[in-house]
PDB file of N, CA and C in Angstrom:
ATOM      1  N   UNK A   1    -120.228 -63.287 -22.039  1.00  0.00           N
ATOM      2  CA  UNK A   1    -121.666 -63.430 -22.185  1.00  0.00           C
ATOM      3  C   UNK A   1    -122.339 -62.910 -20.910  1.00  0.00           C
ATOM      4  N   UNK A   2    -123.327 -61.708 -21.355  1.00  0.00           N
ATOM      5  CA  UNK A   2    -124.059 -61.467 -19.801  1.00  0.00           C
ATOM      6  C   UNK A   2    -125.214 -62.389 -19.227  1.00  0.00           C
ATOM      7  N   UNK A   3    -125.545 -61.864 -18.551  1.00  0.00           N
ATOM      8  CA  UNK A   3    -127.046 -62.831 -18.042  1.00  0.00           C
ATOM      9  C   UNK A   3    -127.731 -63.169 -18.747  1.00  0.00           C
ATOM     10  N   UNK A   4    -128.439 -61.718 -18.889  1.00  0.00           N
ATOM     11  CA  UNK A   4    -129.726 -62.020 -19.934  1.00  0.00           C
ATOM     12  C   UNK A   4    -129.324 -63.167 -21.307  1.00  0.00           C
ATOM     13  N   UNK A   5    -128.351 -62.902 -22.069  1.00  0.00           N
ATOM     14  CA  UNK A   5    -127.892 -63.988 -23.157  1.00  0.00           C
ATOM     15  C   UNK A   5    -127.337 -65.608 -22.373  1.00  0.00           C
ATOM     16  N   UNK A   6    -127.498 -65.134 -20.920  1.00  0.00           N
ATOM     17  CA  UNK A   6    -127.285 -66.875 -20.629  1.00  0.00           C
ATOM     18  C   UNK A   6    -128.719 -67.000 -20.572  1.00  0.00           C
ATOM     19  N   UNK A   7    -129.650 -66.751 -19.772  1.00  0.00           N
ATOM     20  CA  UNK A   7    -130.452 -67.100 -19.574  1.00  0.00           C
ATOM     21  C   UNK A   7    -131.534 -67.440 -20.723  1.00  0.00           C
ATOM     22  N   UNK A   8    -131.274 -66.776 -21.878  1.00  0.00           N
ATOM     23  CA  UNK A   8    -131.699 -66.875 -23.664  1.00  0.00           C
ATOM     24  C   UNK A   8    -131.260 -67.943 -23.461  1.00  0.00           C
ATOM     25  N   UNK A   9    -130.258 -68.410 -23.803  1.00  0.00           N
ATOM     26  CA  UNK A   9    -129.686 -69.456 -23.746  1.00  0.00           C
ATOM     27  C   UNK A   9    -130.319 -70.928 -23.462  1.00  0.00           C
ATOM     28  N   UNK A  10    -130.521 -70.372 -22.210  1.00  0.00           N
ATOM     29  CA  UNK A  10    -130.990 -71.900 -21.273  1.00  0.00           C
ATOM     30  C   UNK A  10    -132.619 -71.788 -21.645  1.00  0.00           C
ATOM     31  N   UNK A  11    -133.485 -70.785 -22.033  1.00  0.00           N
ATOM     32  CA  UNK A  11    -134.993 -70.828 -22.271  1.00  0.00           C
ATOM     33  C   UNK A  11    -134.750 -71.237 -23.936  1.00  0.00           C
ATOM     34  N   UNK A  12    -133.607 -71.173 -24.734  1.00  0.00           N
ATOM     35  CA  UNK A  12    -133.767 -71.531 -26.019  1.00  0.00           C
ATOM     36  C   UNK A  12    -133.708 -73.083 -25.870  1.00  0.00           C
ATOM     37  N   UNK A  13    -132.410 -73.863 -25.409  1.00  0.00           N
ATOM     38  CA  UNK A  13    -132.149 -75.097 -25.455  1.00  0.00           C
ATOM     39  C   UNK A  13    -133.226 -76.046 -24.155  1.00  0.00           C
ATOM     40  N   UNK A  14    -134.186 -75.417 -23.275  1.00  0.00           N
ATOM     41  CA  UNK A  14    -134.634 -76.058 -22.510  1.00  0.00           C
ATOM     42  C   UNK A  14    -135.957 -76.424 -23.272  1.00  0.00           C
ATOM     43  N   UNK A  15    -136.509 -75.423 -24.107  1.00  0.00           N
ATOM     44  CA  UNK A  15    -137.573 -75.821 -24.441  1.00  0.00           C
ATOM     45  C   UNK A  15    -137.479 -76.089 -26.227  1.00  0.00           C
ATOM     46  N   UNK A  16    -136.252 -76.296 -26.364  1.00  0.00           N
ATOM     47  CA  UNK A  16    -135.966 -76.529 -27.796  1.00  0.00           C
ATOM     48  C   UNK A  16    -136.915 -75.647 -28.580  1.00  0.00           C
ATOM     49  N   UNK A  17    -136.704 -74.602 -28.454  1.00  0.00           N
ATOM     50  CA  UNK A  17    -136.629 -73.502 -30.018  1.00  0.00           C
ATOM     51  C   UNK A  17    -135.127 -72.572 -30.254  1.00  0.00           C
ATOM     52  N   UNK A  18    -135.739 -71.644 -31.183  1.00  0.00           N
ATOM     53  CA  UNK A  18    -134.876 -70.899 -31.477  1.00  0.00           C
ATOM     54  C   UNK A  18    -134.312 -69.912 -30.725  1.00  0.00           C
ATOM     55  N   UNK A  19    -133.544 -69.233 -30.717  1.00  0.00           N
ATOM     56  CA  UNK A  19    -132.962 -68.292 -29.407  1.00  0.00           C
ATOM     57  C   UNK A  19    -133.854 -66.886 -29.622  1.00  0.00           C
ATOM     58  N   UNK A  20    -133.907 -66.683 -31.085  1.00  0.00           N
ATOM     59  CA  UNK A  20    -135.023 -65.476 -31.913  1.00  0.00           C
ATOM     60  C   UNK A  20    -136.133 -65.676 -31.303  1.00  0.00           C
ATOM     61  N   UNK A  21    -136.930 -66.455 -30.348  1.00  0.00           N
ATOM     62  CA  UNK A  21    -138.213 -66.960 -30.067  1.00  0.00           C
ATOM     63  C   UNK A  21    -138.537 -66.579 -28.904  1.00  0.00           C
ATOM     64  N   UNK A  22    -136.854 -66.586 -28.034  1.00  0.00           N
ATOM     65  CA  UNK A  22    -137.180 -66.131 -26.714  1.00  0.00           C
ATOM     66  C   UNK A  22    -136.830 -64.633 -26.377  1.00  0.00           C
ATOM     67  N   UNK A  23    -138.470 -64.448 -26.203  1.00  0.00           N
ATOM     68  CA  UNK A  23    -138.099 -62.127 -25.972  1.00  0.00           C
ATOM     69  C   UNK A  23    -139.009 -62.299 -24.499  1.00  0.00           C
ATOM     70  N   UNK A  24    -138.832 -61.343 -24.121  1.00  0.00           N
ATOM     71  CA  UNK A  24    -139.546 -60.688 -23.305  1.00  0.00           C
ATOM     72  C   UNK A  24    -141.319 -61.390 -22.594  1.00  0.00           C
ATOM     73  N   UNK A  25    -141.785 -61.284 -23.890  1.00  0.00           N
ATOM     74  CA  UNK A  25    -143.214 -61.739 -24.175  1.00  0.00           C
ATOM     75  C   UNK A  25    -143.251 -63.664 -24.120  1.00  0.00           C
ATOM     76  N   UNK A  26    -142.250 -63.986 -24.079  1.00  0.00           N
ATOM     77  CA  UNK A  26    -142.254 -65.443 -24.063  1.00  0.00           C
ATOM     78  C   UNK A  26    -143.294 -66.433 -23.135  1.00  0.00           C
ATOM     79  N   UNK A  27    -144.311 -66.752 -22.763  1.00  0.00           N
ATOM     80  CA  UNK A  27    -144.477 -66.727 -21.894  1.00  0.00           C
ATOM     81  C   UNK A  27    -145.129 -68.899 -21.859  1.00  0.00           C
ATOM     82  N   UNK A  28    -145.694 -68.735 -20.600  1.00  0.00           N
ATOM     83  CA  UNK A  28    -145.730 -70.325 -20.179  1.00  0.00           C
ATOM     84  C   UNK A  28    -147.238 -70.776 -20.959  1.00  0.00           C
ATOM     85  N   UNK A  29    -147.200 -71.886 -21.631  1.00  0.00           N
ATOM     86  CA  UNK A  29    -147.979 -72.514 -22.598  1.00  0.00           C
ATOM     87  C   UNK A  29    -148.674 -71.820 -23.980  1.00  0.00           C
ATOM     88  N   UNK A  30    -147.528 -70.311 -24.073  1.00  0.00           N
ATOM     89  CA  UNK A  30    -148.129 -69.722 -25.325  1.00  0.00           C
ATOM     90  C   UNK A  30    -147.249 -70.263 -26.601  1.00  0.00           C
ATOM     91  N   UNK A  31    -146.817 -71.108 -26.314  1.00  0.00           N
ATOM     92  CA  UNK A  31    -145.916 -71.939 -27.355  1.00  0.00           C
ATOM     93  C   UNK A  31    -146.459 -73.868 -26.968  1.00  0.00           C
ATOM     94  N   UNK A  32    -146.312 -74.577 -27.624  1.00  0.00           N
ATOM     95  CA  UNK A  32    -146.343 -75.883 -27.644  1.00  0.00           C
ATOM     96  C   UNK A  32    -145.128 -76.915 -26.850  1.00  0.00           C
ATOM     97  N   UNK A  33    -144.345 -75.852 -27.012  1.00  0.00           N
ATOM     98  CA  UNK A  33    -142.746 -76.272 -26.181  1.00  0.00           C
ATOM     99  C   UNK A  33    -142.501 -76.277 -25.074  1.00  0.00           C
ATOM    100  N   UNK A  34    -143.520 -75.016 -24.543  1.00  0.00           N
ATOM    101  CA  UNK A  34    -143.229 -74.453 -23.170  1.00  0.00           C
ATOM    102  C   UNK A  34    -144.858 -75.626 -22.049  1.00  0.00           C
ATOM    103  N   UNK A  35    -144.314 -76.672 -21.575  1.00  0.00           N
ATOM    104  CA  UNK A  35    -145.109 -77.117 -21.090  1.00  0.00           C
ATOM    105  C   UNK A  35    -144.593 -77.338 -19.908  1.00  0.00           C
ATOM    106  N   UNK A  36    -145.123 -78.385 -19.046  1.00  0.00           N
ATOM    107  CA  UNK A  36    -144.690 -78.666 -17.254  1.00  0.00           C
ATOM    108  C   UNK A  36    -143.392 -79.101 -17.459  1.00  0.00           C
ATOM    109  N   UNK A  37    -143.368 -80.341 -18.539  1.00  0.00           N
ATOM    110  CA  UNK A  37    -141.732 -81.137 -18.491  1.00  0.00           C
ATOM    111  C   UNK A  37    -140.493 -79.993 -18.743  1.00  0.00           C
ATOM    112  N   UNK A  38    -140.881 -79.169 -19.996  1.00  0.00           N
ATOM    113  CA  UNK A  38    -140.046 -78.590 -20.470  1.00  0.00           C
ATOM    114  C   UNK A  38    -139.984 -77.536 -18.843  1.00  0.00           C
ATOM    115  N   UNK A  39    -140.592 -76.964 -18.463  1.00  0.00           N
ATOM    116  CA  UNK A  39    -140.718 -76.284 -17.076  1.00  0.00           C
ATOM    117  C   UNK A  39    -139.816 -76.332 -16.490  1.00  0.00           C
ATOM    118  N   UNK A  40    -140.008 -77.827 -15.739  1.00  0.00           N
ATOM    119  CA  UNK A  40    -138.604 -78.299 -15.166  1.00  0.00           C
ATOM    120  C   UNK A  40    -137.609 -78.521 -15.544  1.00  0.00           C
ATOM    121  N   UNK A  41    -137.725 -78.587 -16.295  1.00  0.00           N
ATOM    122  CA  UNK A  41    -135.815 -79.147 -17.314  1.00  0.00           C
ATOM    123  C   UNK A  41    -135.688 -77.284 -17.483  1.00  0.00           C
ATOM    124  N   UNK A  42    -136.293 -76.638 -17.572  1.00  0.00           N
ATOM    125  CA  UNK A  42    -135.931 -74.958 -17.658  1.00  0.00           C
ATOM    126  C   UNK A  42    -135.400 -74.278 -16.236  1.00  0.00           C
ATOM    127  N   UNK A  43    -135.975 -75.017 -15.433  1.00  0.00           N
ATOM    128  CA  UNK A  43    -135.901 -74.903 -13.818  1.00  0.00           C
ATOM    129  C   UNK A  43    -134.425 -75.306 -13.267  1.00  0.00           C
ATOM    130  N   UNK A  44    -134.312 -76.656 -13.959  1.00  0.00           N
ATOM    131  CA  UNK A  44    -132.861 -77.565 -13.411  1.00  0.00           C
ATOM    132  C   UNK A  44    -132.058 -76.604 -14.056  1.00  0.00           C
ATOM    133  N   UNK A  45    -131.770 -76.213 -14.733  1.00  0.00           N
ATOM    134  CA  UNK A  45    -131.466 -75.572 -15.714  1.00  0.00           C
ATOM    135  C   UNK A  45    -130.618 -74.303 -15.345  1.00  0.00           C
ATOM    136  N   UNK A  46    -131.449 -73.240 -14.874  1.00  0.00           N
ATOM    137  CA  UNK A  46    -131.467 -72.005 -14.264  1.00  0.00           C
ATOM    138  C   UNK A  46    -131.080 -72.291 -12.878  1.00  0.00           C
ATOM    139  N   UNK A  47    -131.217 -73.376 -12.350  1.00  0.00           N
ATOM    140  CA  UNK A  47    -130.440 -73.316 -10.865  1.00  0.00           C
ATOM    141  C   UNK A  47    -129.157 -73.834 -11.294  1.00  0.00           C
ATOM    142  N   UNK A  48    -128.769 -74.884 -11.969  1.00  0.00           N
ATOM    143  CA  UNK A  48    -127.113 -75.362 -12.246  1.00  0.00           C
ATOM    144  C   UNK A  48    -126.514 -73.967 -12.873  1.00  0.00           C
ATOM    145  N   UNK A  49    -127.011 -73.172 -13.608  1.00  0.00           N
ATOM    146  CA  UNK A  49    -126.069 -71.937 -14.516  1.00  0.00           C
ATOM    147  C   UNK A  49    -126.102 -71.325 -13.652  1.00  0.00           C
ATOM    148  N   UNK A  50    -126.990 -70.538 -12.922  1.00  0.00           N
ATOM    149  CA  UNK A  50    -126.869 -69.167 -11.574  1.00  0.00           C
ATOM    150  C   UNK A  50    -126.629 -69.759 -10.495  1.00  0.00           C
ATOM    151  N   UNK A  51    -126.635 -71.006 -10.201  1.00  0.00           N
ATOM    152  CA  UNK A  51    -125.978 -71.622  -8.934  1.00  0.00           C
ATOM    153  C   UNK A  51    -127.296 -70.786  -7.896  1.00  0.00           C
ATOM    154  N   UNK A  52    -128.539 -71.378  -8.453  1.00  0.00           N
ATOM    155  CA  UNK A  52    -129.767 -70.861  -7.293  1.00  0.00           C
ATOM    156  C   UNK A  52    -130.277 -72.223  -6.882  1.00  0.00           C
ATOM    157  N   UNK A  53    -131.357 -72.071  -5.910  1.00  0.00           N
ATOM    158  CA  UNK A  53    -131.783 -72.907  -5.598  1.00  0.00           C
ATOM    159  C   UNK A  53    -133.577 -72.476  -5.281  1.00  0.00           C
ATOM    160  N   UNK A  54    -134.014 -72.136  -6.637  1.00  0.00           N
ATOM    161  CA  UNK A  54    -135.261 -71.751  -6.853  1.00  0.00           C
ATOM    162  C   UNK A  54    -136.479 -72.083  -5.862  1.00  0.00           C
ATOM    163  N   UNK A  55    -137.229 -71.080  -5.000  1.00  0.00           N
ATOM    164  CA  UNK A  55    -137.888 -72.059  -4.233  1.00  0.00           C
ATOM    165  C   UNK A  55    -139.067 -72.543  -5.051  1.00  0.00           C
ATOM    166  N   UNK A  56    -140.156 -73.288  -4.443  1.00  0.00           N
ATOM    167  CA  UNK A  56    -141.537 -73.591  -4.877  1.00  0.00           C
ATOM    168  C   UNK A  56    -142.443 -72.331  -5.564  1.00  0.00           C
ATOM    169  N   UNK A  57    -142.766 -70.883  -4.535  1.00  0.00           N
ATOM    170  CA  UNK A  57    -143.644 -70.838  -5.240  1.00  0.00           C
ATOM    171  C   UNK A  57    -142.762 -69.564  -6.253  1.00  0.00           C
ATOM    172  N   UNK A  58    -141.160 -69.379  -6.358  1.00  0.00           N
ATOM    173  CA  UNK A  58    -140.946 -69.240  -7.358  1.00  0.00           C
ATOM    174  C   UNK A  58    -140.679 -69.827  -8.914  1.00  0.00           C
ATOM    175  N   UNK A  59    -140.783 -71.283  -8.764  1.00  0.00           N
ATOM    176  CA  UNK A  59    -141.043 -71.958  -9.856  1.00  0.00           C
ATOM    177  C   UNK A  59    -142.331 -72.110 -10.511  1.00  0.00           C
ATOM    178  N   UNK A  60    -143.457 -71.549  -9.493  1.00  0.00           N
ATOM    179  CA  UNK A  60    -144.881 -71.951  -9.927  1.00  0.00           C
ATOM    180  C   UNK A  60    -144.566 -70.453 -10.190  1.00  0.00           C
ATOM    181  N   UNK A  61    -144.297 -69.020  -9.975  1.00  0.00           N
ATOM    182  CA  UNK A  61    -144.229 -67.628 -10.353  1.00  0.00           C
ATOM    183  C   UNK A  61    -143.627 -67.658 -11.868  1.00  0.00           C
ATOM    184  N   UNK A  62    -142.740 -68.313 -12.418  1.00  0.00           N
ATOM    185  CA  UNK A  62    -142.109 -67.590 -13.313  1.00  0.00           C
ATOM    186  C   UNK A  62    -142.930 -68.655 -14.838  1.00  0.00           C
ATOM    187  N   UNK A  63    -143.423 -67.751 -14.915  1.00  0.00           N
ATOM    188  CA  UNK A  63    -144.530 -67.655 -16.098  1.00  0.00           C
ATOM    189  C   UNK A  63    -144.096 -67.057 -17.518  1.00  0.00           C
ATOM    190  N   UNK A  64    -142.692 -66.047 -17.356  1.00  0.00           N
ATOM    191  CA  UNK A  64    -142.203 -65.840 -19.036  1.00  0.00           C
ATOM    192  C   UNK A  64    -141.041 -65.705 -18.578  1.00  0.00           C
ATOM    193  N   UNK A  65    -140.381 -65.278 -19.713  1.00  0.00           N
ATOM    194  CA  UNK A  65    -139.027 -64.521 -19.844  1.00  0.00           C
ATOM    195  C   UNK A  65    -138.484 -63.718 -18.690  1.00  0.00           C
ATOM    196  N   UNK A  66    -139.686 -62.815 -18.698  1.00  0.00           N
ATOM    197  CA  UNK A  66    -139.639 -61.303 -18.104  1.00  0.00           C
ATOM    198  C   UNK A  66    -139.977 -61.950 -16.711  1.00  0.00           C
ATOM    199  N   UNK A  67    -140.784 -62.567 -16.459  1.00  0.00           N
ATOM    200  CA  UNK A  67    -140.628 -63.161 -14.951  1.00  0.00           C
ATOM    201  C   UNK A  67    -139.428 -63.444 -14.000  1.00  0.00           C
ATOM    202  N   UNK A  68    -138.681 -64.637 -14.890  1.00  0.00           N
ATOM    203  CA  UNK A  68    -137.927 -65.226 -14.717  1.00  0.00           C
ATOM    204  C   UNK A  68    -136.691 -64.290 -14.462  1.00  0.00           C
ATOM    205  N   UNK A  69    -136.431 -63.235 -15.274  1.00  0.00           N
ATOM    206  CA  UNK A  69    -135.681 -62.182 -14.837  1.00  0.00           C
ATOM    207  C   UNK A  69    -135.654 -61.667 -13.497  1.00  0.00           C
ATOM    208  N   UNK A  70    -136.950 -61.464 -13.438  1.00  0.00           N
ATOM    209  CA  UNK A  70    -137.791 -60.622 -11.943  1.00  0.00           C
ATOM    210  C   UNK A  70    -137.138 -61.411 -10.917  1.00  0.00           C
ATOM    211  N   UNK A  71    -136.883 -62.598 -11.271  1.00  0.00           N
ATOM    212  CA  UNK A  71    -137.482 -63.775  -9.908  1.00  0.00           C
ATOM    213  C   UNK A  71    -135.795 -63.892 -10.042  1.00  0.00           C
ATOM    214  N   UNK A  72    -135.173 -64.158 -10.634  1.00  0.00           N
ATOM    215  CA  UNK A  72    -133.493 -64.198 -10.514  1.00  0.00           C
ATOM    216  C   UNK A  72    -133.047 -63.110  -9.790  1.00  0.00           C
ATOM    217  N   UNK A  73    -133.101 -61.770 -10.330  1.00  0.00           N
ATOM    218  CA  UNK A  73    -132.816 -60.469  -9.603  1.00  0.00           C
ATOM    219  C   UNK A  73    -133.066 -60.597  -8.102  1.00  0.00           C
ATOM    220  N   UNK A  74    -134.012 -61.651  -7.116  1.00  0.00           N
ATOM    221  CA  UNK A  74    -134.244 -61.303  -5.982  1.00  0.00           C
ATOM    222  C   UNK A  74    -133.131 -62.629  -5.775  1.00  0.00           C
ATOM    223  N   UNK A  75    -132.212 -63.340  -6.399  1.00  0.00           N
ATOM    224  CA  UNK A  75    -130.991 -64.141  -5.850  1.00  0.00           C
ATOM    225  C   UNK A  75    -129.842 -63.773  -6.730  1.00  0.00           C
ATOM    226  N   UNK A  76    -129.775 -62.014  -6.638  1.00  0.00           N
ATOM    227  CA  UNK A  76    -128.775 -61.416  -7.112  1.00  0.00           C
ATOM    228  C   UNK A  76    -128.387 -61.315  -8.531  1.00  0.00           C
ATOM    229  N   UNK A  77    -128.858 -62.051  -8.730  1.00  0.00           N
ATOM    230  CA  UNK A  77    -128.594 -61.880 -10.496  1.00  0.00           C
ATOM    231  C   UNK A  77    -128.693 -61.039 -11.044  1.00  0.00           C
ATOM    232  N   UNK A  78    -127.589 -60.201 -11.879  1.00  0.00           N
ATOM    233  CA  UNK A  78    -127.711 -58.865 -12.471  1.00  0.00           C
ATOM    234  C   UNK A  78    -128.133 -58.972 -14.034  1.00  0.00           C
ATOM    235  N   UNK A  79    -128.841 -57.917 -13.760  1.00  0.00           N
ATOM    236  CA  UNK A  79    -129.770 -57.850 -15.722  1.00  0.00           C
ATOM    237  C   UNK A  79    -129.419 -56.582 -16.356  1.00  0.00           C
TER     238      UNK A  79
END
C-alpha cells in the first residue's frame, strides 16, 4: 500500500465516510464529518501512521486532502 492509499485510508476512517469520498477536493467543513473533533482524531491519526509529529500551524494549514499531502511531503513523505 503506498501513501497516498494510506493516507485515504486514515481521512476515510477518521472522519467516518467512504474511501470514494476522499479525492483531492476533500476539503475542511465541506462535508458534515469533517469538523474540529474529527480534525484531531485525523491529526492523531496521521502522526501515529507517518510517525510525524505535526506542528501547530501545520494542523491549523491542512484544510483538504491535497493539503495534507503538501504538508506531509515537507516530513518526507513520498506521494
Amino acid at each position: 500500500m503506498n501513501n497516498e492509499q494510506k493516507l485515504r485510508e486514515i481521512f476515510a476512517e477518521a472522519l467516518q465516510i467512504d474511501i470514494e469520498r476522499v479525492t483531492d477536493e476533500l476539503s475542511y467543513n465541506s462535508i458534515p464529518e469533517w469538523d474540529s473533533i474529527a480534525h484531531m482524531t485525523l491529526i492523531a491519526e496521521i502522526d501515529n501512521v507517518f510517525d510525524t509529529m505535526l506542528d501547530t500551524d501545520d494542523v491549523l494549514d491542512m484544510s483538504s486532502f491535497a493539503k495534507a499531502k503538501e504538508i506531509l511531503a515537507k516530513y518526507d513523505v513520498q506521494f
